[in-house]
Protein backbone atom coordinates (compact mmCIF):
# COMPACT_ATOMS: atom_id res chain seq x y z
CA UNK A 1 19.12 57.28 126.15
CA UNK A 2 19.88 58.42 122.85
CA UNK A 3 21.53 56.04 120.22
CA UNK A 4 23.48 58.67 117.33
CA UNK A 5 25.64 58.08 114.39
CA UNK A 6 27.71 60.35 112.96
CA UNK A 7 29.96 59.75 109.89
CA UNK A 8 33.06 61.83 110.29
CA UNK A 9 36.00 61.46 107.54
CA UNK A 10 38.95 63.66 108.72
CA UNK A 11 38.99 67.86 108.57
CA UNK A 12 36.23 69.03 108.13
CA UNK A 13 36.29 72.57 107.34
CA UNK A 14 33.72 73.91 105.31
CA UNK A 15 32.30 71.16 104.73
CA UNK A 16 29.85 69.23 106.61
CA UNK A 17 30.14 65.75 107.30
CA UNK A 18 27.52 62.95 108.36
CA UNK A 19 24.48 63.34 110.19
CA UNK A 20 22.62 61.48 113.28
CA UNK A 21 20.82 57.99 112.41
CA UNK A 22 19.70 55.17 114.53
CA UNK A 23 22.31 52.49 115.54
CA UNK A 24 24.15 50.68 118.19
CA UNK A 25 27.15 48.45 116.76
CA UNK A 26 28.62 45.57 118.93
CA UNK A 27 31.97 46.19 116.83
CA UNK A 28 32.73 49.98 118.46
CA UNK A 29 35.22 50.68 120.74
CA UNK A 30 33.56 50.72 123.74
CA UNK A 31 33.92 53.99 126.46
CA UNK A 32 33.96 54.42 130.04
CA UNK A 33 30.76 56.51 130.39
CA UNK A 34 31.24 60.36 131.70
CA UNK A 35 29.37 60.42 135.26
CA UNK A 36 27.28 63.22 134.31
CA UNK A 37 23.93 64.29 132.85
CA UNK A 38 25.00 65.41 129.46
CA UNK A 39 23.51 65.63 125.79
CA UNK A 40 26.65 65.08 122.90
CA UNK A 41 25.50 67.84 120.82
CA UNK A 42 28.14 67.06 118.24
CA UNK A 43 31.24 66.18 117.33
CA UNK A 44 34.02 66.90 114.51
CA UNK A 45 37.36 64.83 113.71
CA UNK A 46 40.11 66.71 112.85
CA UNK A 47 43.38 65.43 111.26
CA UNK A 48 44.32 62.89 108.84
CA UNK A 49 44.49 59.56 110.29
CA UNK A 50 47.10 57.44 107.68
CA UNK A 51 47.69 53.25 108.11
CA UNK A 52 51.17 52.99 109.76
CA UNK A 53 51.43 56.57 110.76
CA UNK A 54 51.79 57.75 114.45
CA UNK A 55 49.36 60.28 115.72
CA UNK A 56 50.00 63.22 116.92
CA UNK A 57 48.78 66.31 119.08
CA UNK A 58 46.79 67.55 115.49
CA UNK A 59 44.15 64.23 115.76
CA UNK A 60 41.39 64.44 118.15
CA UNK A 61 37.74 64.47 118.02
CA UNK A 62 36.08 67.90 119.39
CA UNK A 63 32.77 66.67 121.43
CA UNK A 64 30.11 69.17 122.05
CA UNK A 65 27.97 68.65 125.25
CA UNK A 66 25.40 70.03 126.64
CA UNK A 67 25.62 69.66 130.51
CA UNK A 68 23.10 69.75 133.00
CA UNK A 69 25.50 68.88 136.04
CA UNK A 70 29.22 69.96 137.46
CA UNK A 71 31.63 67.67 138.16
CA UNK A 72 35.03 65.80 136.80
CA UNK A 73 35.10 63.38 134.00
CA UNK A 74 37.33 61.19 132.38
CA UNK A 75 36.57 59.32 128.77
CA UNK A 76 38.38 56.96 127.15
CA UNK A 77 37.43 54.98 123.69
CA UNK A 78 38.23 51.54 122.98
CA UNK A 79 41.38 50.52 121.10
CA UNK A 80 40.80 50.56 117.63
CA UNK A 81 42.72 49.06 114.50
CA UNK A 82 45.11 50.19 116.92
CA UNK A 83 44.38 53.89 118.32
CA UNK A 84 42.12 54.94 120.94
CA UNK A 85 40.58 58.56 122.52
CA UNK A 86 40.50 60.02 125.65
CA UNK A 87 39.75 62.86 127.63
CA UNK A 88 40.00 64.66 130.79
CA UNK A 89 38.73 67.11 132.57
CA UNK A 90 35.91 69.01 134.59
CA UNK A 91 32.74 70.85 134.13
CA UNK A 92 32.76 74.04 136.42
CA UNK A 93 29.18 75.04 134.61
CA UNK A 94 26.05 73.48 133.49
CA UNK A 95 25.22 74.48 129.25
CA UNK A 96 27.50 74.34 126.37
CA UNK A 97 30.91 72.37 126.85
CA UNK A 98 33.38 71.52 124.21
CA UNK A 99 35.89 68.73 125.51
CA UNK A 100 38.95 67.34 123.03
CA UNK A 101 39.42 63.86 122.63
CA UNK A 102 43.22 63.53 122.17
CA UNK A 103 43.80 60.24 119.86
CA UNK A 104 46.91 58.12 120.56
CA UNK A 105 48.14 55.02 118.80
CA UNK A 106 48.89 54.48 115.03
CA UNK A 107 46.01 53.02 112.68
CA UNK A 108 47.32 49.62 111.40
CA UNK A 109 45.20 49.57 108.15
CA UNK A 110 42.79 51.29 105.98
CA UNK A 111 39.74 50.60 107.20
CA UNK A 112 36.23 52.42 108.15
CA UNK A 113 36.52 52.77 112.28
CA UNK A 114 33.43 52.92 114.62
CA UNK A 115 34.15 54.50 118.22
CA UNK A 116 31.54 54.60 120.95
CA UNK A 117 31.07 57.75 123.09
CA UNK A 118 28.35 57.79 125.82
CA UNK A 119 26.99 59.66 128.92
CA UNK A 120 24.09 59.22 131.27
CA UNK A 121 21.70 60.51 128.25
CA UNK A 122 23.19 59.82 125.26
CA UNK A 123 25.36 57.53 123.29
CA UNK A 124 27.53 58.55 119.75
CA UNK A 125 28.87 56.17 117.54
CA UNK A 126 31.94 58.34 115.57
CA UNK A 127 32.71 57.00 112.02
CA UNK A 128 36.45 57.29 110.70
CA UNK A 129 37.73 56.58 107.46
CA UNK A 130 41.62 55.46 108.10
CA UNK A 131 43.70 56.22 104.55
CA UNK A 132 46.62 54.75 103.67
CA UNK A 133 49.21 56.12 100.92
CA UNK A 134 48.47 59.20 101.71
CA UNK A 135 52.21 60.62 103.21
CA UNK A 136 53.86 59.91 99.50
CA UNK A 137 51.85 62.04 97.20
CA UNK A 138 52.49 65.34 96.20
CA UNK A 139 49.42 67.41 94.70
CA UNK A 140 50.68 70.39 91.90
CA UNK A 141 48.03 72.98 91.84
CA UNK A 142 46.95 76.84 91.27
CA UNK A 143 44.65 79.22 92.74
CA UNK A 144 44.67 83.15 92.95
CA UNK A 145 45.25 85.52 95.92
CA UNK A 146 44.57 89.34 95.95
CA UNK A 147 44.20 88.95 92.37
CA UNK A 148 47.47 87.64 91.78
CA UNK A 149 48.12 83.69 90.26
CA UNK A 150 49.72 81.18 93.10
CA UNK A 151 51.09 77.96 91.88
CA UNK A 152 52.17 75.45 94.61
CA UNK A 153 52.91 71.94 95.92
CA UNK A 154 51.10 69.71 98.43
CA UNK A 155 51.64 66.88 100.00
CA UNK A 156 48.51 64.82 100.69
CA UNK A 157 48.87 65.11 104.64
CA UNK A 158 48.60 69.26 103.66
CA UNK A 159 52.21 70.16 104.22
CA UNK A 160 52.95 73.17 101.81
CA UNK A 161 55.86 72.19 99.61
CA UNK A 162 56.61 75.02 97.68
CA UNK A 163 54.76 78.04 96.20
CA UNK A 164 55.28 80.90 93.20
CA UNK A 165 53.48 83.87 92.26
CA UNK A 166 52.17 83.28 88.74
CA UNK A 167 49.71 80.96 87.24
CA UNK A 168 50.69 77.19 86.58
CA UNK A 169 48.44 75.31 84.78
CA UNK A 170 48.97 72.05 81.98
CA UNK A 171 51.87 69.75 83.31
CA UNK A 172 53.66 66.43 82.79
CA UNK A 173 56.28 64.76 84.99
CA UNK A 174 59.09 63.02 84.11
CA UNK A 175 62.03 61.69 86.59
CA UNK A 176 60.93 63.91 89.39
CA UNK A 177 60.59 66.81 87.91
CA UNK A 178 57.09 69.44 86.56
CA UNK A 179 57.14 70.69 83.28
CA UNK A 180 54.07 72.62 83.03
CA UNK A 181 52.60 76.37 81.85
CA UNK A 182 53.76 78.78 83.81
CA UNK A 183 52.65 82.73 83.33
CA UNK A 184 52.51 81.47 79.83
CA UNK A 185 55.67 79.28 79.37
CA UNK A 186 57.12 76.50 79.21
CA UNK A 187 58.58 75.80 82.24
CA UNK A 188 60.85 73.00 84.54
CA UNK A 189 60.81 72.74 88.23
CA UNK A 190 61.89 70.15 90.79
CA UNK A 191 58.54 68.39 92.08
CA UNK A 192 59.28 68.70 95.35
CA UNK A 193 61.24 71.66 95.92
CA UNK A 194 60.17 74.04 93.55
CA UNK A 195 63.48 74.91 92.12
CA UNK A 196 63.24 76.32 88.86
CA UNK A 197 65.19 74.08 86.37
CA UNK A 198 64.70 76.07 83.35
CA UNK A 199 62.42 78.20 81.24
CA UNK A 200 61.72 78.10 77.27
CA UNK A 201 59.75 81.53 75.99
CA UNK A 202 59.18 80.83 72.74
CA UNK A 203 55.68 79.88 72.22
CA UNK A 204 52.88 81.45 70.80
CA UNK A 205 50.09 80.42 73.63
CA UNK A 206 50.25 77.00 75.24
CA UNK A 207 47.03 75.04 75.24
CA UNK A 208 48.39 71.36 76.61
CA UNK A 209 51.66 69.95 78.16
CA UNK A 210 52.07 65.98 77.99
CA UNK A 211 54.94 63.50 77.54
CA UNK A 212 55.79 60.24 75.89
CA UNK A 213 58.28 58.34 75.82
CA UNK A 214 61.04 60.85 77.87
CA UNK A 215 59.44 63.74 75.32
CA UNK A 216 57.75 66.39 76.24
CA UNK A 217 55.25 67.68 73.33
CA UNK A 218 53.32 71.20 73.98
CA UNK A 219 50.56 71.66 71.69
CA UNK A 220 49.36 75.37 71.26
CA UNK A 221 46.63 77.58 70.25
CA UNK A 222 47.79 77.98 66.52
CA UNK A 223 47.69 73.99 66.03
CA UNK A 224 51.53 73.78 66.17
CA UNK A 225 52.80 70.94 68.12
CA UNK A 226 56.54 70.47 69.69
CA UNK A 227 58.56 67.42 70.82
CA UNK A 228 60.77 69.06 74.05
CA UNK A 229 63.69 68.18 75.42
CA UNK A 230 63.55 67.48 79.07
CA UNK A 231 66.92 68.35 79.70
CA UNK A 232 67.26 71.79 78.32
CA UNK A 233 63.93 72.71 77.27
CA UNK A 234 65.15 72.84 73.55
CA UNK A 235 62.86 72.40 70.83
CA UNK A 236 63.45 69.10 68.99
CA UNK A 237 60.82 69.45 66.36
CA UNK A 238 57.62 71.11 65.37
CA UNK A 239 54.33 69.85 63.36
CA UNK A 240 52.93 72.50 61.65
CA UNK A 241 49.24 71.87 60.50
CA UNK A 242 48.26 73.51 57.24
CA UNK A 243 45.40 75.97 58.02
CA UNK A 244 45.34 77.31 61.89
CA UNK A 245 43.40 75.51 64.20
CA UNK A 246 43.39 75.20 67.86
CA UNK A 247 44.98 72.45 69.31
CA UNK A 248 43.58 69.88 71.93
CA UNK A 249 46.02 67.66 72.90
CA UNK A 250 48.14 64.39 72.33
CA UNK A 251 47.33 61.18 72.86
CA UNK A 252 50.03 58.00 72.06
CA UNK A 253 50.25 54.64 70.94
CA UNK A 254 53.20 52.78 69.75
CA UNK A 255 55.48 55.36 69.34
CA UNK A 256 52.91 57.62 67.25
CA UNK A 257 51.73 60.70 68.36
CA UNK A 258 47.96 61.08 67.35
CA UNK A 259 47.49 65.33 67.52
CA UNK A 260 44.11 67.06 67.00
CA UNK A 261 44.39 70.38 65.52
CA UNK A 262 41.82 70.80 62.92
CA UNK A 263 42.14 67.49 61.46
CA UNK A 264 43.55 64.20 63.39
CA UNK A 265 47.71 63.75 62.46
CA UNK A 266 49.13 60.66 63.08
CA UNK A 267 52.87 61.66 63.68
CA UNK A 268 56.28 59.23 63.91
CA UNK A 269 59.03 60.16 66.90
CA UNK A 270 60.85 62.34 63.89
CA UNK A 271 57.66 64.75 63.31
CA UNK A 272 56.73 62.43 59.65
CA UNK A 273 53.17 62.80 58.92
CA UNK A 274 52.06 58.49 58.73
CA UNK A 275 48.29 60.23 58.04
CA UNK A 276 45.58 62.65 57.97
CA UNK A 277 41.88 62.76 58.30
CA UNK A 278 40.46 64.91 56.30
CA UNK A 279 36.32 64.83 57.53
CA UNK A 280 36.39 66.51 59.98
CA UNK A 281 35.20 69.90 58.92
CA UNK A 282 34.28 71.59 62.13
CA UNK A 283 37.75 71.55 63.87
CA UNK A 284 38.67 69.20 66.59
CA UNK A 285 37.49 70.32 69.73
CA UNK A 286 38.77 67.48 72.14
CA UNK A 287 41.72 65.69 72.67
CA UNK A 288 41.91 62.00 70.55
CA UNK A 289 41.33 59.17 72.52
CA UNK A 290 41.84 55.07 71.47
CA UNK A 291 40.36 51.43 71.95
CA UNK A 292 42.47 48.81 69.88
CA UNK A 293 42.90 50.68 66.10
CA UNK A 294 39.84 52.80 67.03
CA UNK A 295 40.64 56.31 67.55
CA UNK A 296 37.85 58.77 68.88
CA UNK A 297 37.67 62.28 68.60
CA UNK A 298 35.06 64.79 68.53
CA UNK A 299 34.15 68.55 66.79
CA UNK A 300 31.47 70.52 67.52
CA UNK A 301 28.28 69.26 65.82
CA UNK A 302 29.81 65.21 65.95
CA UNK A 303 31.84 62.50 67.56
CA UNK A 304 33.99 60.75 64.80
CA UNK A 305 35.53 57.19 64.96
CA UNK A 306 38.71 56.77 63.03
CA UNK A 307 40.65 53.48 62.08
CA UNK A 308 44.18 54.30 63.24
CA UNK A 309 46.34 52.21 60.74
CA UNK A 310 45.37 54.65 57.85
CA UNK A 311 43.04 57.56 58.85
CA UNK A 312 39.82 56.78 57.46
CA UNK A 313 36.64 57.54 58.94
CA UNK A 314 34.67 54.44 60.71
CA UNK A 315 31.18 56.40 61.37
CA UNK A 316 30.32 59.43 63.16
CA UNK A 317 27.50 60.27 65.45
CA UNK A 318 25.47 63.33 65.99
CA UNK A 319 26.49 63.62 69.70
CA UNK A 320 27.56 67.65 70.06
CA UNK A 321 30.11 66.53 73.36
CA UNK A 322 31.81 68.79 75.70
CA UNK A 323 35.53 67.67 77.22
CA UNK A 324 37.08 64.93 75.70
CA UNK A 325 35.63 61.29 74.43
CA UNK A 326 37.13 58.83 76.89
CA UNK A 327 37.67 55.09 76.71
CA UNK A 328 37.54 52.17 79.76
CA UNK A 329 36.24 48.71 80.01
CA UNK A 330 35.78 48.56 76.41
CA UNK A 331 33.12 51.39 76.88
CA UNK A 332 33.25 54.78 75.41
CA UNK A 333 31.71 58.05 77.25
CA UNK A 334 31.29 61.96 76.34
CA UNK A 335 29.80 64.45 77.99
CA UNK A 336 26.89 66.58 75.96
CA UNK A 337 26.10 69.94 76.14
CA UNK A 338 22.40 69.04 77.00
CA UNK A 339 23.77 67.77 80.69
CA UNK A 340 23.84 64.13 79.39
CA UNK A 341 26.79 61.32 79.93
CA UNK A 342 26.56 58.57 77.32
CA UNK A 343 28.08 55.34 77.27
CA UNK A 344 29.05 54.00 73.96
CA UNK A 345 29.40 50.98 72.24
CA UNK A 346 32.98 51.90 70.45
CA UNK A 347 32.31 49.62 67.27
CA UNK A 348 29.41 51.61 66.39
CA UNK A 349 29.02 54.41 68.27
CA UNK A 350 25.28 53.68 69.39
CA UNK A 351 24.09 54.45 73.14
CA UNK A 352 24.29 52.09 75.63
CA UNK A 353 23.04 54.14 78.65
CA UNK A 354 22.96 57.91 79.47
CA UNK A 355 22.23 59.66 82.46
CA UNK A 356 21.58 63.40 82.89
CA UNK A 357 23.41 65.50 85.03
CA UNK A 358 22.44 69.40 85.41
CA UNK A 359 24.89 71.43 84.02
CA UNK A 360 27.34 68.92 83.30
CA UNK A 361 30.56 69.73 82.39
CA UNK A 362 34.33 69.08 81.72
CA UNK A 363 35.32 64.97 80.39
CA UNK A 364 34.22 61.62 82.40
CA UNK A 365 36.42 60.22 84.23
CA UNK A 366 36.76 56.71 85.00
CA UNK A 367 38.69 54.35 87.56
CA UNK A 368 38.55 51.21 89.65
CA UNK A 369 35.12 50.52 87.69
CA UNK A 370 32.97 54.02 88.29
CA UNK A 371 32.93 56.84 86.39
CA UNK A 372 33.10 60.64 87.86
CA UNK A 373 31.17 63.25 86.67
CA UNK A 374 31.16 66.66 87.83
CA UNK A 375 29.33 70.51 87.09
CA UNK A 376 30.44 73.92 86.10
CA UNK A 377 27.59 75.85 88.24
CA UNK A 378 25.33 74.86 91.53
CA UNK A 379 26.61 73.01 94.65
CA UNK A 380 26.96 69.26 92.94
CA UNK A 381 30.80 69.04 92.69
CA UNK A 382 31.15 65.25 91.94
CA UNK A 383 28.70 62.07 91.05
CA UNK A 384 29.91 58.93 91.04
CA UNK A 385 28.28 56.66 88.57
CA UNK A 386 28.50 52.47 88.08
CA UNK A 387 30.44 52.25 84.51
CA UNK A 388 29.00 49.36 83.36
CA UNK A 389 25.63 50.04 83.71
CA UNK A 390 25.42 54.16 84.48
CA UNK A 391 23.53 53.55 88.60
CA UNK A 392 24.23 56.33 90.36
CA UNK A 393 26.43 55.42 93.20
CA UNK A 394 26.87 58.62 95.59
CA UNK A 395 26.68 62.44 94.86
CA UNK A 396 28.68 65.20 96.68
CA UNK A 397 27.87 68.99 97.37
CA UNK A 398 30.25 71.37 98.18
CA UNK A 399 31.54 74.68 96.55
CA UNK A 400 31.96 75.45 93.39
CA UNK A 401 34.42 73.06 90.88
CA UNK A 402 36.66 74.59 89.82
CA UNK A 403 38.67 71.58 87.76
CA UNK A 404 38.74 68.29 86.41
CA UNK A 405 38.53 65.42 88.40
CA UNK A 406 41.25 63.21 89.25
CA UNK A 407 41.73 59.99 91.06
CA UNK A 408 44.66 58.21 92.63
CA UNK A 409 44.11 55.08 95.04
CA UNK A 410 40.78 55.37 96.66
CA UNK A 411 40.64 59.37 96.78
CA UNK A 412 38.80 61.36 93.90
CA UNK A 413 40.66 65.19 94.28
CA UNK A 414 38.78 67.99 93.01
CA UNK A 415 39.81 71.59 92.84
CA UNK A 416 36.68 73.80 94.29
CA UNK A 417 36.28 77.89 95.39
CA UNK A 418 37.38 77.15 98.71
CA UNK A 419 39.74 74.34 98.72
CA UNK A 420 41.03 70.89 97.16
CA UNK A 421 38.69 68.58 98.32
CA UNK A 422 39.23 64.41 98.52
CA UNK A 423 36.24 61.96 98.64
CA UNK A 424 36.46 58.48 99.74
CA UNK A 425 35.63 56.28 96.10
CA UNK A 426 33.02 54.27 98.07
CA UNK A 427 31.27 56.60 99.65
CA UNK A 428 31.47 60.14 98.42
CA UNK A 429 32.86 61.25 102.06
CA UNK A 430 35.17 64.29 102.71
CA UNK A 431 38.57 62.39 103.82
CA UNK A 432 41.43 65.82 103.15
CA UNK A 433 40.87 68.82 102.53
CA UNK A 434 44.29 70.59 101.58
CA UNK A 435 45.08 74.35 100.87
CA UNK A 436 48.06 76.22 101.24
CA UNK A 437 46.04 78.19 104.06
CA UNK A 438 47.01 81.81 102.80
CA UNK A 439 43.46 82.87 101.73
CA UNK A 440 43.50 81.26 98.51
CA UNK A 441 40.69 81.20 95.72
CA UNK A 442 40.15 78.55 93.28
CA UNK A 443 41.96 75.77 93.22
CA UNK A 444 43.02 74.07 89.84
CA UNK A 445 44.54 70.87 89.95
CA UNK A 446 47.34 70.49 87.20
CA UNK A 447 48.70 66.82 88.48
CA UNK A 448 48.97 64.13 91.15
CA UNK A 449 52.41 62.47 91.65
CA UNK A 450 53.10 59.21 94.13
CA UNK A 451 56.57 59.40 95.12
CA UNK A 452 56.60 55.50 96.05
CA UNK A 453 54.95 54.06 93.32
CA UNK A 454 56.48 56.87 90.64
CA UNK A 455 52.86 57.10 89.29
CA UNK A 456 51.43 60.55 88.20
CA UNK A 457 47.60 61.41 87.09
CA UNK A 458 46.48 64.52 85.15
CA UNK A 459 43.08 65.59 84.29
CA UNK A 460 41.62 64.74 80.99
CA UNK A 461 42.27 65.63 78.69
CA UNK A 462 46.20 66.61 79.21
CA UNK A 463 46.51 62.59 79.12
CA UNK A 464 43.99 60.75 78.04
CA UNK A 465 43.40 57.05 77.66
CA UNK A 466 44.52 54.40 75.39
CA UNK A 467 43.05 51.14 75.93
């Protein structure tokens, strides 16, 4: 007999899951064996199996055997963390047979599940990552078809929302609703409708949507920045920097508005200027970032550290970064353009670790102690690293990224050619895949939004970190 394993997390699509390994695990549902001479030739999971949620005709495992006999069979797995397969049925012909396991039950928690298949020749242990949270979040999102921009709503179990022609891109939400680019726009919609709310016109070219403090600001190519209403859309007030400059986003602490557009302006809720730098002679390129009165921002030959209560300059490195500079832990990390992530002491800006990634792109992006990485070319679309001391932890191929990374829970989402993809945070495994399923083309991820908890993630830099 032979003894397989094969990790499968979910839908699988097209991407491929697991692989064969020794093992035999006394803690797997055990099966009544199919009375036949057959070789399992493999097997795919499909739908998403959620803690506390009933399944339904859409989860089942698809078993490929390779028979050498005719004859009936019935199969039946071992209750699980409360859910089982089974399967009946006959083979009329020896050679290639597909048989569907139908699941029944509801998964009680999350958990990694082990169910034992066997026959008279072989034996498969199926691996199954059970989610949970996973009903309540609603993923905003673009992607192109035929040409044409397609903005849209998700809900993490892949039930399409909404959808509108055009591209979507920067967004914040406040109270339920997305206010977010739109075909070049500032516009509202209801989060989970997609009822337009309303639409203000009158900006030059919108490089970043974030909020504060029931404010939306909308920072633009031309190194303006505006404080919106959320209500109407009306403009409240607008910085205008000196000399033009693109600008690269907000970032907030106690009720000041720290805006990179050229210089670093520290800004008061009424649009008074508290400081300037006035070092920085390369342009910002990044969105600010801040640890305690440290403020971190980068141009493109340096990375600059800047003492919040007044402006001045702290010291500056000769780091040339891509994405934005992003604080956690009491660490601080860039991205390089020579494929290198460093970790930073913040105090003085010296290296602590760095690890090289090919073709490295877009800002770090840390959570629940790792730090995600990801690439603008080849088949590496996320690497998971330790944060505190830079191991590697897993690495995942797939199509091309397409987006930053972001992370809710115990899911990293990334936007790819093909699809939004979710890996496990332990493991690197596939556990959704979601698309709208209308032939759509790269997917961008503008924001994640929990619906229970009223907790929403962007990618960096739209909102980046303040420790």
């Amino acid at each position: 007999m032979t003894i397989k394993t094969t990790s499968l997390f979910l839908i699988l699509f097209a991407f491929l899951l697991g692989g064969c390994s020794s093992s035999d695990s006394d803690t797997a549902g055990e099966n009544t064996a199919i009375p036949l001479e057959a070789t399992i030739w493999g097997a795919q999971i499909h739908g998403h199996y959620e803690a506390g949620t009933p399944l339904t005709e859409d989860n089942y495992i698809s078993l490929i055997l390779i028979g050498k006999e005719t004859g009936k069979y019935h199969l039946s797995t071992a209750k699980v963390n409360g859910y089982s397969f089974s399967a009946s049925g006959e083979f009329d012909a020896v050679g290639e047979q597909e048989i569907i396991l139908q699941a029944e039950g509801t998964p009680e928690k999350e958990q990694l599940d082990e169910f034992k298949i066997t026959t008279l020749q072989d034996e498969e242990t199926i691996e199954l990552q059970v989610l949970s949270n996973v009903s309540s979040k609603i993923v905003v999102a673009s992607g192109e078809r035929n040409s044409t921009g397609v903005t849209y709503a998700i809900s993490g179990r892949g039930e399409l929302l909404w959808e509108k022609e055009g591209y979507g891109s920067y967004a914040t939400i406040i109270d339920g609703n997305i206010y977010m680019k739109y075909e070049g726009n500032l516009c509202a919609f209801n989060l989970e409708t997609g009822a337009e709310l309303w639409t203000n016109e009158s900006f030059y070219s919108i490089s970043y949507v974030s909020s504060y403090n029931n404010t939306i600001y909308v920072s633009e190519l031309n190194g303006k920045l505006h404080a919106i209403n959320p209500g109407d859309g009306s403009i409240t007030w607008t910085h205008t920097p000196p000399s033009y400059h693109n600008a690269y986003g907000v970032t907030y602490k106690d009720n000041i508005s720290y805006h990179a557009s050229g210089e670093v302006y520290a800004l008061s809720s009424d649009n008074t200027v508290l400081w300037h730098t006035d070092f920085i002679t390369n342009g910002g390129e990044s969105a600010p970032t801040i640890s305690g009165n440290q403020l971190f921002v980068r141009d493109w030959y340096k990375l600059y550290a800047v003492d919040i209560t007044n402006g001045s300059k702290l010291w500056e490195k000769d780091y040339r970064g891509i994405g934005s500079p992003v604080v956690y832990n009491n660490k601080l990390y860039l991205n390089t353009i020579d494929d290198k992530c460093l970790c930073l002491e913040p105090g003085t800006g010296d290296i602590i670790w760095e690890f090289t990634l090919d073709d490295l792109s877009r800002s770090p992006y840390p959570h629940d102690g790792k730090l995600y990485l990801t690439t603008d070319f080849g088949f590496t679309i996320m690497v998971a690293l330790d944060a505190t001391t830079g191991e590697e932890l897993w690495k995942k191929s797939g199509s091309f990224a397409e987006t930053d990374i972001l992370v809710m829970d115990n899911i990293a989402y990334m936007g790819t050619v093909n699809n939004i993809v979710g890996l496990y945070h332990t493991t690197g495994q596939v556990v959704s895949i979601l698309s709208n399923g209308n032939r759509l083309w790269h997917h961008i991820i503008s924001a994640i939004y929990d619906t229970e908890t009223k907790e929403a993630v962007y990618p960096i830099p739209v909102n980046n970190r303040v420790e």
